[in-house]
Protein backbone atom coordinates (compact mmCIF):
# COMPACT_ATOMS: atom_id res chain seq x y z
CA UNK A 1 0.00 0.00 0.00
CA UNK A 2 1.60 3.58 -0.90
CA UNK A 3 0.36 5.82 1.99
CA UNK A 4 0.43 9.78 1.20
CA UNK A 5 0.95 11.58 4.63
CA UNK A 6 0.26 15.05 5.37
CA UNK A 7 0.19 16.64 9.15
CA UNK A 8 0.56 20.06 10.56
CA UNK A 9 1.09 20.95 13.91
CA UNK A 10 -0.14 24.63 14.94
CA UNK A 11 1.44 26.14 18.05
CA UNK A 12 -0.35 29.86 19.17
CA UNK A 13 0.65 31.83 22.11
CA UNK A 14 -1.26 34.75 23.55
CA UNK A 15 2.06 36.41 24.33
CA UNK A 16 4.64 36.08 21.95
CA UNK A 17 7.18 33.31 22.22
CA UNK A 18 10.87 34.84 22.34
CA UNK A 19 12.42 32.04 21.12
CA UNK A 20 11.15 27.85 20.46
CA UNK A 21 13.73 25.15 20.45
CA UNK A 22 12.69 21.55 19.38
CA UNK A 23 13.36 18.29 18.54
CA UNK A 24 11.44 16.91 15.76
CA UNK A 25 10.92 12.40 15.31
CA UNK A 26 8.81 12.82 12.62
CA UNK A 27 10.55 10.59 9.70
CA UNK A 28 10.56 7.49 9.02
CA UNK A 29 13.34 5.45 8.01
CA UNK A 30 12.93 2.79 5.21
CA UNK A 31 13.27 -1.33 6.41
CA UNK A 32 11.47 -4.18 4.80
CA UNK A 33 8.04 -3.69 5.91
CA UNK A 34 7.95 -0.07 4.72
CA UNK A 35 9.50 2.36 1.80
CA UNK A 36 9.81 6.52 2.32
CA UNK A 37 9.12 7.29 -1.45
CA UNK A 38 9.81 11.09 -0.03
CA UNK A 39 9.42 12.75 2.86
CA UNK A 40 9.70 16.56 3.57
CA UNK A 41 9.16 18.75 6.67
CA UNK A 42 8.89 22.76 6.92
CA UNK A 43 8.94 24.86 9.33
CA UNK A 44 7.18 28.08 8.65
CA UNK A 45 10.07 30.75 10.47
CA UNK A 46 13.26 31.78 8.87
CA UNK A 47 15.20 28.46 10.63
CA UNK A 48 17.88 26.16 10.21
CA UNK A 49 17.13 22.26 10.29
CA UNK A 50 19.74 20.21 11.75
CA UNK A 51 19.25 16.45 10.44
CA UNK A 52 20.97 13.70 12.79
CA UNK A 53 20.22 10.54 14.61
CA UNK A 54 19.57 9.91 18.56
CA UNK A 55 20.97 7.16 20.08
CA UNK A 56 18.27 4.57 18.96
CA UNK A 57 18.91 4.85 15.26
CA UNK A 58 15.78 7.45 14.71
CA UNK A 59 16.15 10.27 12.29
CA UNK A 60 16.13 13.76 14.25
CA UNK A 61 15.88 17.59 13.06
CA UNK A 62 16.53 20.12 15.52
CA UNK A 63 16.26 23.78 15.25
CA UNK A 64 16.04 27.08 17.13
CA UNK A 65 13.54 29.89 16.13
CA UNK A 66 13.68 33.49 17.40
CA UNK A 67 12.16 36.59 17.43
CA UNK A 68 8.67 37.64 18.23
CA UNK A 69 6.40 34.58 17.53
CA UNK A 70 2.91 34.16 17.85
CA UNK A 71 2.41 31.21 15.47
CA UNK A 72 4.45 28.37 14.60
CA UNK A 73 3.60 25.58 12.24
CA UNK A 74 5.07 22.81 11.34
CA UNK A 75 4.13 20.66 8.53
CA UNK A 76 5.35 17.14 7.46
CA UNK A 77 4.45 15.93 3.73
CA UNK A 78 5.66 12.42 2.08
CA UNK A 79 4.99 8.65 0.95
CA UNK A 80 5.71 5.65 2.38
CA UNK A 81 4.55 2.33 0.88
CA UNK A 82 3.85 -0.43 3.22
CA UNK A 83 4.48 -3.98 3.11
CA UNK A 84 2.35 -6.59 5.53
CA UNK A 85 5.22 -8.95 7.48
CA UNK A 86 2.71 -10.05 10.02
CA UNK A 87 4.35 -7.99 12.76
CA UNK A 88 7.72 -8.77 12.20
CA UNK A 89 10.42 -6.56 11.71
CA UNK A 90 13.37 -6.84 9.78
CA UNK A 91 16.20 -4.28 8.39
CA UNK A 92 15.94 -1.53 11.13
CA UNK A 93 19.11 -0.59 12.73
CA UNK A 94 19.75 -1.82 16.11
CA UNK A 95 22.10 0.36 18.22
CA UNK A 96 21.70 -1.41 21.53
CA UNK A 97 21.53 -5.20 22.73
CA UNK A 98 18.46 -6.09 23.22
CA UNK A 99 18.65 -6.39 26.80
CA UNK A 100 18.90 -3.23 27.33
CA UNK A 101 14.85 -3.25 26.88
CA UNK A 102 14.50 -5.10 29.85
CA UNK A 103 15.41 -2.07 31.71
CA UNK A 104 12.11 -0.35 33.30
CA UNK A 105 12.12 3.89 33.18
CA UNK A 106 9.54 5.51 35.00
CA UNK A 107 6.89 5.50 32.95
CA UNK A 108 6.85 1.71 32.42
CA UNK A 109 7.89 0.61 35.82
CA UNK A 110 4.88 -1.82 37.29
CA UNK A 111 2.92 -1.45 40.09
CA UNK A 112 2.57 -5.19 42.40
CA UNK A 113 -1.06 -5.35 40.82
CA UNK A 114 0.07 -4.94 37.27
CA UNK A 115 2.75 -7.45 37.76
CA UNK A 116 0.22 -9.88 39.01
CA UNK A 117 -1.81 -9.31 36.40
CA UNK A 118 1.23 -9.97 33.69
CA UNK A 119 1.87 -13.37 35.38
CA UNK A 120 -1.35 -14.22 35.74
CA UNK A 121 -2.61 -13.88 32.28
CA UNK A 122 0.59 -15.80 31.17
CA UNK A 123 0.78 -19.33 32.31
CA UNK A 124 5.36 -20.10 33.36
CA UNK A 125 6.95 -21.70 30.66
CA UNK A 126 5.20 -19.70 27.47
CA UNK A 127 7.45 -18.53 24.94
CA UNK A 128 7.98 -14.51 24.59
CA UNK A 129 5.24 -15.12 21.29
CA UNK A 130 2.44 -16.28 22.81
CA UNK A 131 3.05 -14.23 26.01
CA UNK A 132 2.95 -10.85 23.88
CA UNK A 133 -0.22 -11.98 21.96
CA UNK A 134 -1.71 -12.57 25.47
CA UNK A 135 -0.53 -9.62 26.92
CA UNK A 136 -2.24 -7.79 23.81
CA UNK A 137 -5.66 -9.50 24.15
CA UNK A 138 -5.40 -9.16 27.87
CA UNK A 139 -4.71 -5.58 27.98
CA UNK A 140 -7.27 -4.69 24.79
CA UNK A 141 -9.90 -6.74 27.01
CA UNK A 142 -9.46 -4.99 30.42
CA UNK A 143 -8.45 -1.17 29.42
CA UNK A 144 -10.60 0.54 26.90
CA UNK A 145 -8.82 3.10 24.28
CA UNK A 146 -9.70 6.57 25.16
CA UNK A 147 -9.67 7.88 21.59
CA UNK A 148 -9.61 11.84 22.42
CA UNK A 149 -7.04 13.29 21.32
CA UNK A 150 -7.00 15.70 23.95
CA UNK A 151 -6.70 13.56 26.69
CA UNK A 152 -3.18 13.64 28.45
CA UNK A 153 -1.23 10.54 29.24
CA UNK A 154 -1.52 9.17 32.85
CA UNK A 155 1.01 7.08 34.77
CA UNK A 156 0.00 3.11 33.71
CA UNK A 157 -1.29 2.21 37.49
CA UNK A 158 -4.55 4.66 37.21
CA UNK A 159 -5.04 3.55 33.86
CA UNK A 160 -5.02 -0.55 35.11
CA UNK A 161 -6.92 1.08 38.11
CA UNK A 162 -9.56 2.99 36.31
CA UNK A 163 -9.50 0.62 33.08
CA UNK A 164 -9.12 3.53 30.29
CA UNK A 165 -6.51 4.86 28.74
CA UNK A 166 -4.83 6.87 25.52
CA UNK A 167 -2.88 4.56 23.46
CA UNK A 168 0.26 5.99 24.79
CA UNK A 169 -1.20 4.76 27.80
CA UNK A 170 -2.01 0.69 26.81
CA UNK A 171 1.62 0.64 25.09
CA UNK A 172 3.54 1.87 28.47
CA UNK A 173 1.19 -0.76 29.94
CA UNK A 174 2.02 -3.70 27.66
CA UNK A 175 5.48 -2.85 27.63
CA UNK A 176 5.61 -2.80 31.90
CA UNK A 177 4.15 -6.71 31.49
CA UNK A 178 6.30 -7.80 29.12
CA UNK A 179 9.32 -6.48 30.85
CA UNK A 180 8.03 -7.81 33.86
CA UNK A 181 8.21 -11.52 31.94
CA UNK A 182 11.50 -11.03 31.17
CA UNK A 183 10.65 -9.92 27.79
CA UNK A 184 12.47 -7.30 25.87
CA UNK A 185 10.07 -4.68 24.82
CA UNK A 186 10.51 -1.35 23.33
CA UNK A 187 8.32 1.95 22.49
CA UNK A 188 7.05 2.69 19.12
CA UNK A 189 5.67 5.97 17.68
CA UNK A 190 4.16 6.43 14.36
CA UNK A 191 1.01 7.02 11.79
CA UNK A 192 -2.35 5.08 11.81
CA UNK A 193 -4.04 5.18 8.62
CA UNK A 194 -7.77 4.13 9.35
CA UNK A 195 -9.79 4.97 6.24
CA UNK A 196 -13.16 3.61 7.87
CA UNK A 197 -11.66 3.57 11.55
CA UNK A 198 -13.67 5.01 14.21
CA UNK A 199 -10.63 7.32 15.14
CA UNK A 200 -9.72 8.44 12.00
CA UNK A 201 -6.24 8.40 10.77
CA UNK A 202 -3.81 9.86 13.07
CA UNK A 203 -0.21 9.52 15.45
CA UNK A 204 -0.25 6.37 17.16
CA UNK A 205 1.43 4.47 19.23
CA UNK A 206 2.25 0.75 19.57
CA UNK A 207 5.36 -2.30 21.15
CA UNK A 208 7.54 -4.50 19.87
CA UNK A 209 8.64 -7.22 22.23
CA UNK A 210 12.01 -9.51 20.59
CA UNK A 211 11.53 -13.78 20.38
CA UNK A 212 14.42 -15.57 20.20
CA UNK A 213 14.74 -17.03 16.31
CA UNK A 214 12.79 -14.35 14.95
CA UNK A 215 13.38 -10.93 15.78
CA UNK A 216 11.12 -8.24 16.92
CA UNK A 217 7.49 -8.61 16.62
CA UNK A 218 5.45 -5.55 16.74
CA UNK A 219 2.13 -5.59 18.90
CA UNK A 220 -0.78 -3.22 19.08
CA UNK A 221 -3.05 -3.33 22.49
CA UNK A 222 -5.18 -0.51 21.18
CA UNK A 223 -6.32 -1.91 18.31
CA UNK A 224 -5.70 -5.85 19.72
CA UNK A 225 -3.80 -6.63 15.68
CA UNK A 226 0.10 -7.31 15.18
CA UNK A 227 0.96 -3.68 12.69
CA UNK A 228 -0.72 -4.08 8.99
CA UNK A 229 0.37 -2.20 5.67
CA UNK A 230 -2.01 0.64 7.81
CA UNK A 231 1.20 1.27 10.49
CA UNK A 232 3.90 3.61 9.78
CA UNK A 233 6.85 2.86 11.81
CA UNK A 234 8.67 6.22 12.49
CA UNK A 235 10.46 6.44 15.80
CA UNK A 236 11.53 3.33 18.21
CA UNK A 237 12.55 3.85 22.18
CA UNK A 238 13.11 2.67 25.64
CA UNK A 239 9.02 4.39 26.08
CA UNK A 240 7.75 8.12 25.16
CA UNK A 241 10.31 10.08 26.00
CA UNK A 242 12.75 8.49 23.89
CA UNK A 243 10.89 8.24 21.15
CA UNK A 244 8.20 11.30 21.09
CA UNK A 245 7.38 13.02 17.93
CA UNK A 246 8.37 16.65 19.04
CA UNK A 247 10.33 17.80 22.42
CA UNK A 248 10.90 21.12 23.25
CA UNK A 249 10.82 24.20 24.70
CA UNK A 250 9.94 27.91 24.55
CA UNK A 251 11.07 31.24 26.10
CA UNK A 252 8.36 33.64 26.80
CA UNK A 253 5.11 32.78 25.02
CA UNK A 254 2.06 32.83 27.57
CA UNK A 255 -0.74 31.30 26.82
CA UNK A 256 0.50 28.28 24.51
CA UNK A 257 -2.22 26.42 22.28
CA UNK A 258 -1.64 23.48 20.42
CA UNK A 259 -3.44 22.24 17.02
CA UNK A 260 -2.56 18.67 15.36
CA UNK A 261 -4.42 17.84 11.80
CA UNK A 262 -3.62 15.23 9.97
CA UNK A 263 -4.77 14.31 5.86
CA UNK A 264 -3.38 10.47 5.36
CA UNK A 265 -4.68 8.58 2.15
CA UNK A 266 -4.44 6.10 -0.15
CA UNK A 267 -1.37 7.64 -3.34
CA UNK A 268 -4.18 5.39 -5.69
CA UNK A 269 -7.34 6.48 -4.02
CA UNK A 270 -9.39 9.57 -4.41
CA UNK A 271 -11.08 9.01 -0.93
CA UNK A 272 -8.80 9.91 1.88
CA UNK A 273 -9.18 10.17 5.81
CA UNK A 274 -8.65 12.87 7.82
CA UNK A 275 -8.26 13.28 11.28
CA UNK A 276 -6.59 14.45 14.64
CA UNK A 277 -3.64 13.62 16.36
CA UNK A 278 -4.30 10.29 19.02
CA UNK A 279 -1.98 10.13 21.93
């Protein structure tokens, strides 16, 4: 499937901004489930973007704005054409050994009820497979995706507690159980393309826990489905923070709005989805 991707991220401030710094994971890099045809971002003030890569392989651009600013936009165009591998990734670079996503942060370290919940809902002895498809249909089953986009995260023991959650939310979650299995599990952010989804097509969020023999797997709780040709893989990480779309930081500007719209379609199809930006 060749996916065309437009997005455009709007921030206003009341009171001007004196100056915006920020770190931008917004492309993806090419493997074998997925081709960037092109890709292009602008930024609409007189800027300089710095391309590099972070320490997990993802591609950055970083830049500094300044002056009086009481708009900023920032819009991403490109194509990527999709290939289905059932969820399995191969021809990504891979920085770190994969132990190192064993190692809990603080927003995937797991509460004594989520951890009972992990080995409860995965019998001893089941390979790291099976135990991330169960974790998947457990954690679909128990917390419902909150779909609005303006919802913020929340740390993963209310959302286990109170059962509802942003998607950011049910992959911190399923990446907390798998870890707590001994299961290497890492962070993914990227783009949903849902021409007749309920959500629309938007960012999203999903795992990828590693099996012995066969690499990293990919696993989304929100939708309860291993990625399809629909999932654009753009950023990987230890959980958001290492792998969030835009960081950054302003000096001055009072009063900061933020506006995420997204136009993702079919390159063949007339019909396209639009959206807003999912957590």
């Amino acid at each position: 499937m060749r996916i065309r991707v437009a997005h455009e991220t709007t921030y206003r401030y009341e009171r001007p901004a004196k100056s915006i710094i920020q770190t931008l994971r917004l492309t993806p890099r090419s493997h074998d489930g997925q081709h960037v045809a092109r890709w292009r971002i602008d930024i609409d003030q007189d800027v300089r973007l710095t391309v590099a890569e972070d320490a997990f392989g993802n591609i950055t651009h970083a830049f500094t704005a300044s002056g009086s600013i009481d708009t900023l936009h920032v819009r991403v165009e490109g194509e990527v054409e999709t290939h289905d591998h059932a969820g399995v990734l191969h021809g990504v670079i891979e920085r770190f050994p994969v132990s190192l996503y064993l190692r809990d942060t603080d927003l995937t370290t797991a509460s004594e009820q989520i951890r009972g919940f992990a080995r409860q809902v995965v019998p001893t002895g089941e390979g790291p497979l099976v135990a991330s498809h169960a974790l998947m249909e457990a954690i679909h089953d128990r917390v419902e995706w909150n779909r609005d986009a303006r919802q913020a995260a929340a740390p993963i023991a209310e959302v286990f507690a109170g059962r509802s959650g942003i998607c950011q939310d049910l992959t911190h979650l399923f990446i907390a159980c798998a870890r707590e299995l001994k299961i290497p599990a890492r962070y993914i952010s990227g783009l949903l393309y849902q021409p007749d989804g309920e959500a629309g097509s938007a960012s999203h969020t999903w795992a990828e826990t590693y099996a012995e023999g066969l690499g990293w797997v990919g696993f989304d709780p929100s939708l309860q489905i291993c990625p399809t040709v629909h999932h654009i893989r753009v950023a990987a990480g230890l959980d958001y923070l290492s792998a969030a779309p835009v960081r950054g930081a302003h000096y001055g500007g009072e009063g900061e709005s933020l506006e995420v719209h997204f136009d993702i379609g079919e390159k063949t199809a007339k019909r396209h989805a639009r959206g807003q930006s999912q957590s």
